[in-house]
PDB file of N, CA and C in Angstrom:
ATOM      1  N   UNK A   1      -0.997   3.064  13.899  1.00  0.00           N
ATOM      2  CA  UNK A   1      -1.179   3.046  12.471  1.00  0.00           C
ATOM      3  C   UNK A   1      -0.276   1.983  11.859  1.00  0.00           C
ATOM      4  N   UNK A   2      -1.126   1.118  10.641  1.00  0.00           N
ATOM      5  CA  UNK A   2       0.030   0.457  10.090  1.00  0.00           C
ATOM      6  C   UNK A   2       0.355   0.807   8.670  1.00  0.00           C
ATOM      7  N   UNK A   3       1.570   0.137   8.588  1.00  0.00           N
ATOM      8  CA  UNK A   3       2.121   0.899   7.571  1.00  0.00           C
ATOM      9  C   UNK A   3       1.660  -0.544   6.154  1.00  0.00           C
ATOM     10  N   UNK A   4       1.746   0.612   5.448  1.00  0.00           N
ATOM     11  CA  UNK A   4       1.616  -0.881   3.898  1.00  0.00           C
ATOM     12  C   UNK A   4       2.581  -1.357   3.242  1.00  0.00           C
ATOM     13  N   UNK A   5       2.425  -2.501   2.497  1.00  0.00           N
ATOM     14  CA  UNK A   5       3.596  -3.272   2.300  1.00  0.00           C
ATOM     15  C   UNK A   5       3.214  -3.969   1.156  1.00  0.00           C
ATOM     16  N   UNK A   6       3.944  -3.764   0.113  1.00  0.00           N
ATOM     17  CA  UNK A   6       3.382  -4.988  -1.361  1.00  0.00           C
ATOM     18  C   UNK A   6       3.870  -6.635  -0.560  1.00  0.00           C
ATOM     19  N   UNK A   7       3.005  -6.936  -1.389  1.00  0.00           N
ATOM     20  CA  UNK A   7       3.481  -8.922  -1.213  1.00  0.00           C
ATOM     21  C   UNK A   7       4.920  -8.983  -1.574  1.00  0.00           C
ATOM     22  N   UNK A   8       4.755  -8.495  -2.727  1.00  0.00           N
ATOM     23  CA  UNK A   8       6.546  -9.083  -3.547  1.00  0.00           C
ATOM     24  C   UNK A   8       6.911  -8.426  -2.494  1.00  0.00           C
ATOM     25  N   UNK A   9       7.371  -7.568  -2.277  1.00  0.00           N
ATOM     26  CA  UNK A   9       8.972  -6.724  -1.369  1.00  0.00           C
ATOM     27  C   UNK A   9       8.710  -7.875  -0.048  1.00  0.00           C
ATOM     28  N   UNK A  10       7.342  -7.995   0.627  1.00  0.00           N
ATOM     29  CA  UNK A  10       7.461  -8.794   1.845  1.00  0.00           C
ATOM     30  C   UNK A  10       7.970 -10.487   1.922  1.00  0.00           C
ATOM     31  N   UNK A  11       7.620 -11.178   0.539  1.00  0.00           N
ATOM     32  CA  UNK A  11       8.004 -12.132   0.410  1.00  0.00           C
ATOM     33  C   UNK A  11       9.304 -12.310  -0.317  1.00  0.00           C
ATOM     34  N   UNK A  12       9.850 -11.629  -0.841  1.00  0.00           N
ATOM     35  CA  UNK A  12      11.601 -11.134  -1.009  1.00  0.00           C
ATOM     36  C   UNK A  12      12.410 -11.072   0.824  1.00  0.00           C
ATOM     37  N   UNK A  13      11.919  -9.804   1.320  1.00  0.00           N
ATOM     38  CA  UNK A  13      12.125  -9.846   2.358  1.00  0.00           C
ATOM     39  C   UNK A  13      12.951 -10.952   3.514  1.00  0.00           C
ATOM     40  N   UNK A  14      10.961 -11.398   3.689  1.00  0.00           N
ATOM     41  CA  UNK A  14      11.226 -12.784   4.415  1.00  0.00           C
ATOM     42  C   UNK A  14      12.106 -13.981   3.813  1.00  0.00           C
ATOM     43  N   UNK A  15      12.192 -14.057   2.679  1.00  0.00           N
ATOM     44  CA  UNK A  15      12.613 -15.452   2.292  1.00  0.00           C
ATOM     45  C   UNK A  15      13.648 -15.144   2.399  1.00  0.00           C
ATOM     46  N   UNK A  16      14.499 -13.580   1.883  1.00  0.00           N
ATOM     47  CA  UNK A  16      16.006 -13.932   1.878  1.00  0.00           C
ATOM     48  C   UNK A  16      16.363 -14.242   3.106  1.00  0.00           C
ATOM     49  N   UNK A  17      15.531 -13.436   4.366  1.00  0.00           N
ATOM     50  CA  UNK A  17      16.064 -13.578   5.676  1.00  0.00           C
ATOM     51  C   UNK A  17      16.192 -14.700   6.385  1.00  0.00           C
ATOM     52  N   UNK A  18      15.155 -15.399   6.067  1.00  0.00           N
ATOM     53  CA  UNK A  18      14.494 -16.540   6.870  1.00  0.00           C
ATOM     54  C   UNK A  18      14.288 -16.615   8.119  1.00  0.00           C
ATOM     55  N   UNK A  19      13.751 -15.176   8.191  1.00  0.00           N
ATOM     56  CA  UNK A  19      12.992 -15.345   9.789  1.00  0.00           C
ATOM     57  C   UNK A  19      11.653 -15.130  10.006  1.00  0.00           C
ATOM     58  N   UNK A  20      11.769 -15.333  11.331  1.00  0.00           N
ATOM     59  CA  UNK A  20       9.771 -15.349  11.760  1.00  0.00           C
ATOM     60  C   UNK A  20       9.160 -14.674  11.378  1.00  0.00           C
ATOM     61  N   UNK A  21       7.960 -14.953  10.993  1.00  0.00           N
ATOM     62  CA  UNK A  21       6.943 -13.449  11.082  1.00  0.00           C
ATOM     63  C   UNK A  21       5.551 -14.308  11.729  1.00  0.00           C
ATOM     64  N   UNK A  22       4.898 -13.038  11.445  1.00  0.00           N
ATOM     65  CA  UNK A  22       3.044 -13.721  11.607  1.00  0.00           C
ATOM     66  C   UNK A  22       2.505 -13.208  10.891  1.00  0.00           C
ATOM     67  N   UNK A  23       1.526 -14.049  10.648  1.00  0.00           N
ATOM     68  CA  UNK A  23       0.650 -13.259   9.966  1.00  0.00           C
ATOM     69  C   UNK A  23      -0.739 -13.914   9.780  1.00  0.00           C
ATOM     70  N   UNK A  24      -1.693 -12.699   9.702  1.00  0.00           N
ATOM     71  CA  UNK A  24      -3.267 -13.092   9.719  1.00  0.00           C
ATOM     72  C   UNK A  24      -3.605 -13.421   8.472  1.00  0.00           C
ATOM     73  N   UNK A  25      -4.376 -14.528   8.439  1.00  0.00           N
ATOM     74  CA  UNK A  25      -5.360 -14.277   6.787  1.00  0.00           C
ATOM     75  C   UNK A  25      -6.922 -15.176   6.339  1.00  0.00           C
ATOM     76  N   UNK A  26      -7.061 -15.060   5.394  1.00  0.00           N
ATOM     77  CA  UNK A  26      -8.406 -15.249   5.588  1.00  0.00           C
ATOM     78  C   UNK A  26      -8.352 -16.639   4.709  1.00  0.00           C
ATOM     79  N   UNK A  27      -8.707 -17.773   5.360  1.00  0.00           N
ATOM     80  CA  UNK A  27      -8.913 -19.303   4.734  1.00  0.00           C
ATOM     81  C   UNK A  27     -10.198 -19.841   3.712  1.00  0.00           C
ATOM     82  N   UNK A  28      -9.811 -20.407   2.456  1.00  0.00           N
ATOM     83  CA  UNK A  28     -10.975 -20.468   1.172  1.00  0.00           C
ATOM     84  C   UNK A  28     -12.183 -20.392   2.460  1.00  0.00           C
ATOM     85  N   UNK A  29     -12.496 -20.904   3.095  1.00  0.00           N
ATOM     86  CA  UNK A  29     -13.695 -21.017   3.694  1.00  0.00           C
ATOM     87  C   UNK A  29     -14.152 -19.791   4.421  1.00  0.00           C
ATOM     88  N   UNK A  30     -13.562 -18.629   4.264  1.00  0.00           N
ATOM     89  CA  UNK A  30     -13.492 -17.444   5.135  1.00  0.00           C
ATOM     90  C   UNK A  30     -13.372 -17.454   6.664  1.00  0.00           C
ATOM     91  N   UNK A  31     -12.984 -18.558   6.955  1.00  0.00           N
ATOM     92  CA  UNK A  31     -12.189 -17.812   8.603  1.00  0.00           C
ATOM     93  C   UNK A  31     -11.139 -16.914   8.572  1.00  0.00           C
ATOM     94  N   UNK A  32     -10.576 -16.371   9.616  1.00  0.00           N
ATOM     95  CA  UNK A  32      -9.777 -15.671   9.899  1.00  0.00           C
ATOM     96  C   UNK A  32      -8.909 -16.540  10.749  1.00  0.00           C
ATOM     97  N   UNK A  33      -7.646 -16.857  10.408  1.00  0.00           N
ATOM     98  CA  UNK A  33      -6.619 -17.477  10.951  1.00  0.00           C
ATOM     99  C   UNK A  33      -5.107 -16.497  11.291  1.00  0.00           C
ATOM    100  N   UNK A  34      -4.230 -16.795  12.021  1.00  0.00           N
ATOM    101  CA  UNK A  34      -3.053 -16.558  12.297  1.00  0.00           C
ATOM    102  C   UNK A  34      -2.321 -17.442  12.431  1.00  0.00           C
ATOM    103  N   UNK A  35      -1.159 -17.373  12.043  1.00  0.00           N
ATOM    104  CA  UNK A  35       0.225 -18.507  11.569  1.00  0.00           C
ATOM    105  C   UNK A  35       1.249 -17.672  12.289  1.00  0.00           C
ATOM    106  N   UNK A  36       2.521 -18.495  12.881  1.00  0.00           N
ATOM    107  CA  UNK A  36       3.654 -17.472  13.388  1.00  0.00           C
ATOM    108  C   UNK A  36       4.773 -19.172  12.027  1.00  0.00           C
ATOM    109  N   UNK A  37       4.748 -18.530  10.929  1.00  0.00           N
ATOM    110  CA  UNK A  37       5.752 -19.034   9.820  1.00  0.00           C
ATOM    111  C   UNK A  37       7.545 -18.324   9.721  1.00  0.00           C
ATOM    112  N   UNK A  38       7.540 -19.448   8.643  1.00  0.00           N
ATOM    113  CA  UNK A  38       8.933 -19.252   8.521  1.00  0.00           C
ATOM    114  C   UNK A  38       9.582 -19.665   7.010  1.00  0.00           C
ATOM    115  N   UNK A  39       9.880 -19.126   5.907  1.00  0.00           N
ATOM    116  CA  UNK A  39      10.315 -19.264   5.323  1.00  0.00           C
ATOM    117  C   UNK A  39      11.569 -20.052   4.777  1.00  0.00           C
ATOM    118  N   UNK A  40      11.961 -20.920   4.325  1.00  0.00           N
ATOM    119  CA  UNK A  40      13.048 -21.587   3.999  1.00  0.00           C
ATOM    120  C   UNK A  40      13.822 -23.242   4.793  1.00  0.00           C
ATOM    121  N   UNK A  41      12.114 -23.626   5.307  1.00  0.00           N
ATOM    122  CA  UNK A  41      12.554 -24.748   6.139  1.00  0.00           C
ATOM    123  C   UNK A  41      12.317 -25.974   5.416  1.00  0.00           C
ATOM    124  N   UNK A  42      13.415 -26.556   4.941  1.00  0.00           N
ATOM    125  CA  UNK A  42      13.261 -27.940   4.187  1.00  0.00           C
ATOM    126  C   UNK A  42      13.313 -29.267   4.045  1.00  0.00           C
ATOM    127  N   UNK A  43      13.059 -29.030   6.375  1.00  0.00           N
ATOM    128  CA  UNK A  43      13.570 -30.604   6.682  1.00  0.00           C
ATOM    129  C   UNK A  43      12.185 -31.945   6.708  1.00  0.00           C
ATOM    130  N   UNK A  44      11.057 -31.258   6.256  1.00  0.00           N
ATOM    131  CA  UNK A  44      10.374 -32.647   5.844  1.00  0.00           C
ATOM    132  C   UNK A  44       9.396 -32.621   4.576  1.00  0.00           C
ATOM    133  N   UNK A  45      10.043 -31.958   4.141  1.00  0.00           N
ATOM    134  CA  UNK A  45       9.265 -31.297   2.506  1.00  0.00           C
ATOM    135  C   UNK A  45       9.778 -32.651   1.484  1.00  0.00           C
ATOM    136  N   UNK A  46       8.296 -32.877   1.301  1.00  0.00           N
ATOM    137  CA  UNK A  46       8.589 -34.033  -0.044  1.00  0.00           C
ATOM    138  C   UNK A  46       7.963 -33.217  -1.357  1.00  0.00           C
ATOM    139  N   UNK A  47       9.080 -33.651  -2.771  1.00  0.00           N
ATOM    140  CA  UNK A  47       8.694 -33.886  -3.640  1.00  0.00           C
ATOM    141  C   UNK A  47       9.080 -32.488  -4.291  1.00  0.00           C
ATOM    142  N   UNK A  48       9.239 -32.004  -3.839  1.00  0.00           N
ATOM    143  CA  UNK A  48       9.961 -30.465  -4.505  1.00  0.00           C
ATOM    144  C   UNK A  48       9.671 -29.342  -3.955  1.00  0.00           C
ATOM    145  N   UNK A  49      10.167 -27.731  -3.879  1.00  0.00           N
ATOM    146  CA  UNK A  49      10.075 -26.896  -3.220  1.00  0.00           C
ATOM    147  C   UNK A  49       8.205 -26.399  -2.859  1.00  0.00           C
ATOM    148  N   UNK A  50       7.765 -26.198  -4.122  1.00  0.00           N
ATOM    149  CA  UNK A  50       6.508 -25.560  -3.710  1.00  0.00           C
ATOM    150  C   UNK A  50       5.597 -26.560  -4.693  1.00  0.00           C
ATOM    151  N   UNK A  51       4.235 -25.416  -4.507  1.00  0.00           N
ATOM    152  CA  UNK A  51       3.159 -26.477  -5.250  1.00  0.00           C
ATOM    153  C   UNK A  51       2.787 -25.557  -6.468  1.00  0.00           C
ATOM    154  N   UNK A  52       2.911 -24.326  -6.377  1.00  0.00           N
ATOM    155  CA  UNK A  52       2.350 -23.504  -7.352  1.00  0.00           C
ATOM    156  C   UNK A  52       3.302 -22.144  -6.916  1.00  0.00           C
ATOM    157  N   UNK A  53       3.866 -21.252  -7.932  1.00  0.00           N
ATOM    158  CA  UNK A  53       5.004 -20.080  -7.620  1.00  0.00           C
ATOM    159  C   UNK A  53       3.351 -18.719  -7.078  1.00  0.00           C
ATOM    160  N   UNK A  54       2.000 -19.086  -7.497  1.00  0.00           N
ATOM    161  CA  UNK A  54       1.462 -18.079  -7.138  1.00  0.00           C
ATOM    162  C   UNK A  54       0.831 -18.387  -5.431  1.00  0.00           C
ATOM    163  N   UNK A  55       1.426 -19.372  -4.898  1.00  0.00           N
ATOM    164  CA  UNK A  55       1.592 -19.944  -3.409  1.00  0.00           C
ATOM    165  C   UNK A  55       2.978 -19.867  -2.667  1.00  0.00           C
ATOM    166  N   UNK A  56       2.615 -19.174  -1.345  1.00  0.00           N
ATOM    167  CA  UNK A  56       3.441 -19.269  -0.384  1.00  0.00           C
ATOM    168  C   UNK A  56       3.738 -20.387   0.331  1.00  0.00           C
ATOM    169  N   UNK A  57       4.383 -21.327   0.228  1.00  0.00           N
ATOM    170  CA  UNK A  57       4.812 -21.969   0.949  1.00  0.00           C
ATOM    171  C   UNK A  57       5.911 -22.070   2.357  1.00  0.00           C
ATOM    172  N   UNK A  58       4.899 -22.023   3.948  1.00  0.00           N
ATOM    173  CA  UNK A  58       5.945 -21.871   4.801  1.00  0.00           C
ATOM    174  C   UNK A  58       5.683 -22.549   5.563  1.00  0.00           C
ATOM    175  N   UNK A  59       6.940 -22.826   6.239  1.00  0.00           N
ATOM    176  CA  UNK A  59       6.531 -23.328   8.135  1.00  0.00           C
ATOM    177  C   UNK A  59       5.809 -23.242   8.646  1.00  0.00           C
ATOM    178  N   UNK A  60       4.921 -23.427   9.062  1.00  0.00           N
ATOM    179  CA  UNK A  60       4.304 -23.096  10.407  1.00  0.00           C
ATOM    180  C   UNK A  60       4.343 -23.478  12.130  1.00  0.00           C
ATOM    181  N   UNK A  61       5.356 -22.719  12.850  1.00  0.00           N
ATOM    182  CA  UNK A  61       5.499 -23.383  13.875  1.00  0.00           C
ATOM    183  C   UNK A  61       4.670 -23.650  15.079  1.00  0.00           C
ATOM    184  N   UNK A  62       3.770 -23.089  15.116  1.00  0.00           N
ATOM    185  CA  UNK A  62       2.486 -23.616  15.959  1.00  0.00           C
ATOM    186  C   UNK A  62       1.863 -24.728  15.526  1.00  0.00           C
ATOM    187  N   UNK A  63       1.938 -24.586  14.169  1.00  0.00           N
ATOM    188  CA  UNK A  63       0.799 -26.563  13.907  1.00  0.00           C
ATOM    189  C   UNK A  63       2.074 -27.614  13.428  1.00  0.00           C
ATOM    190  N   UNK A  64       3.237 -26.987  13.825  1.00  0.00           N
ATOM    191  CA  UNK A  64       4.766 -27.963  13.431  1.00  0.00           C
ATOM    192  C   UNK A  64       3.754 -28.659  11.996  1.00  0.00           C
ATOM    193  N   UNK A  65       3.981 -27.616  11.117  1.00  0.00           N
ATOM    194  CA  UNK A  65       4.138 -28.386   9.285  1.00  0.00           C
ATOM    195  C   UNK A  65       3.294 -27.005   8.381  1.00  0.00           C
ATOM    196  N   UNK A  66       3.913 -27.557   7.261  1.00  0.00           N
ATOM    197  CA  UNK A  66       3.692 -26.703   6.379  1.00  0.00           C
ATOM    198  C   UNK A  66       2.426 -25.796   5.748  1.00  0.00           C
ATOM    199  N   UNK A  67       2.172 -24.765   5.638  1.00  0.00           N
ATOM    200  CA  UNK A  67       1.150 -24.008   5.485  1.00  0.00           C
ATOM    201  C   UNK A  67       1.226 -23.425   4.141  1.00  0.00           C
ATOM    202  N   UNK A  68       0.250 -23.631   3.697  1.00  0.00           N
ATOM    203  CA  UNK A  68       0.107 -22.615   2.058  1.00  0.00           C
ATOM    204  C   UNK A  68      -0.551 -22.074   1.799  1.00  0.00           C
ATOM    205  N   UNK A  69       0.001 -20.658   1.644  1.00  0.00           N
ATOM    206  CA  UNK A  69      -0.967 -19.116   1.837  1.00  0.00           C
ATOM    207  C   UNK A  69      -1.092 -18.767   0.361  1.00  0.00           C
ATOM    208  N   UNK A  70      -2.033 -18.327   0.103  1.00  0.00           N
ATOM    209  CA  UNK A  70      -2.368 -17.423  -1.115  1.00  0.00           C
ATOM    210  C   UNK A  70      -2.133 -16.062  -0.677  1.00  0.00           C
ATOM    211  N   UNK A  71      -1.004 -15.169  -1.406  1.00  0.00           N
ATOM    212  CA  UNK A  71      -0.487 -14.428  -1.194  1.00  0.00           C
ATOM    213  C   UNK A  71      -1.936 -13.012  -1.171  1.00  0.00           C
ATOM    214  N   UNK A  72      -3.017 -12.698  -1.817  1.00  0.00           N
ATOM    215  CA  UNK A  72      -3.817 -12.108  -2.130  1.00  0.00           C
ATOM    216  C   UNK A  72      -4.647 -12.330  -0.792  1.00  0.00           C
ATOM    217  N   UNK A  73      -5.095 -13.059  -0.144  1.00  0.00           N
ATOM    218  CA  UNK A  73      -5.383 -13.516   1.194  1.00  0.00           C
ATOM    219  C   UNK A  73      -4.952 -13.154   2.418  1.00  0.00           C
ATOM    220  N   UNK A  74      -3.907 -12.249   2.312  1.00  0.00           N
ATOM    221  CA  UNK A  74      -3.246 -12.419   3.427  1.00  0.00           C
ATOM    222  C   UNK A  74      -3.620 -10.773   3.992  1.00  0.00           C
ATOM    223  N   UNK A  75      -3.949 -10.444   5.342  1.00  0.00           N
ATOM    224  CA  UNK A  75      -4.353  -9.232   5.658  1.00  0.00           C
ATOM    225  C   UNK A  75      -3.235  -8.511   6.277  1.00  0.00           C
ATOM    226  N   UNK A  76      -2.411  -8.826   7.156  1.00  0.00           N
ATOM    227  CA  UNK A  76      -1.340  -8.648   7.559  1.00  0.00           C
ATOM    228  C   UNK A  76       0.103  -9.157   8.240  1.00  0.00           C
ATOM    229  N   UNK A  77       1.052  -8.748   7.857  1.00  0.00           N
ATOM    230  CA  UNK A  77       2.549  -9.595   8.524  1.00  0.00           C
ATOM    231  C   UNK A  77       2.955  -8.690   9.363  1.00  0.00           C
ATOM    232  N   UNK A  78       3.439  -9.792  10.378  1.00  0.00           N
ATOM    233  CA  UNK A  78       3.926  -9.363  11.938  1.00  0.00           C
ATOM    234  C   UNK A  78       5.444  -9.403  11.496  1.00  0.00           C
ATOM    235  N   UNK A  79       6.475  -8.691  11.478  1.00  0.00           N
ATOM    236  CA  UNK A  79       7.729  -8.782  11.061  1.00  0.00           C
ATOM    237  C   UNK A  79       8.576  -7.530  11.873  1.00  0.00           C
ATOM    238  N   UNK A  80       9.627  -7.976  12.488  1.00  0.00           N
ATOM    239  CA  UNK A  80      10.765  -6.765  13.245  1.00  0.00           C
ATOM    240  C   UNK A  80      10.340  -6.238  14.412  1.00  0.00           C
ATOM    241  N   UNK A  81       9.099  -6.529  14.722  1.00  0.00           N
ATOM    242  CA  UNK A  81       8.385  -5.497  15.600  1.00  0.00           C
ATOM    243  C   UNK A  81       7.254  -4.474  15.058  1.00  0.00           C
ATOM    244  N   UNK A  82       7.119  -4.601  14.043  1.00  0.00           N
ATOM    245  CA  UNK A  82       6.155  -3.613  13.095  1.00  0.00           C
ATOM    246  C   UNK A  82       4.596  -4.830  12.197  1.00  0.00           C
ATOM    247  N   UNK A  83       3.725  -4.109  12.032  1.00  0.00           N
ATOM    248  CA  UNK A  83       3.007  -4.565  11.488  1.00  0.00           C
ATOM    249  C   UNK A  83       2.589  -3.682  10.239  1.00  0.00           C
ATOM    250  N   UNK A  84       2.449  -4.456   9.485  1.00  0.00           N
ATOM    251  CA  UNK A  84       2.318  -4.082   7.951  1.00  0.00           C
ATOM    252  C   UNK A  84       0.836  -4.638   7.782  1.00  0.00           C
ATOM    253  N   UNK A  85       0.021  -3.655   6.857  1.00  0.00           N
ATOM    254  CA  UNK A  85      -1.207  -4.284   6.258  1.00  0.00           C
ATOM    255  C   UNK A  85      -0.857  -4.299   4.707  1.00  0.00           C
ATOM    256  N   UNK A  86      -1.045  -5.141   4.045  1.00  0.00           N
ATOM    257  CA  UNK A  86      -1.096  -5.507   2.675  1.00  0.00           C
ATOM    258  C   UNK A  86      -1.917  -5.022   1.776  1.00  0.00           C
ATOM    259  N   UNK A  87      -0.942  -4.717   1.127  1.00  0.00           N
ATOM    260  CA  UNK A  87      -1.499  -3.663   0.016  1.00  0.00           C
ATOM    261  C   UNK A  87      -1.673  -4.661  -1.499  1.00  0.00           C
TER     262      UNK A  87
END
């Protein structure tokens, strides 16, 4: 069973921590993708932190560069050992 999780508390969470997670979600075009991201990495970010505050902006270390999630999109985060579905 998974447990539920608001966006805000998960993206509070992660960012203060700045560690890994994963997570599944569904792309404008409706695929289903998975990312293993990371919050707070700012070594090749041009032009200022984010693009929009209602966008996630993270790492992504499988495609090495940045990924931007729509927080409403997102089906679930892999975090601690636990999986959360989004509420």
């Amino acid at each position: 069973m998974k447990a539920k999780l608001s966006r805000n508390v998960a993206k509070a969470v992660l960012q203060k921590e700045g560690r890994i997670f994963g997570a599944t979600y569904v792309k404008k075009n409706g695929e289903t993708t998975k990312i293993n991201g990371r919050f707070g990495v700012h070594k090749f970010l041009r032009g200022g932190k984010a693009s929009s505050p209602n966008v996630w902006t993270v790492w992504d270390n499988n495609r090495k560069r940045y990924t931007a999630l729509i927080p409403e999109n997102i089906q679930t985060i892999r975090y601690g050992g636990y999986e959360y579905e989004m509420k």
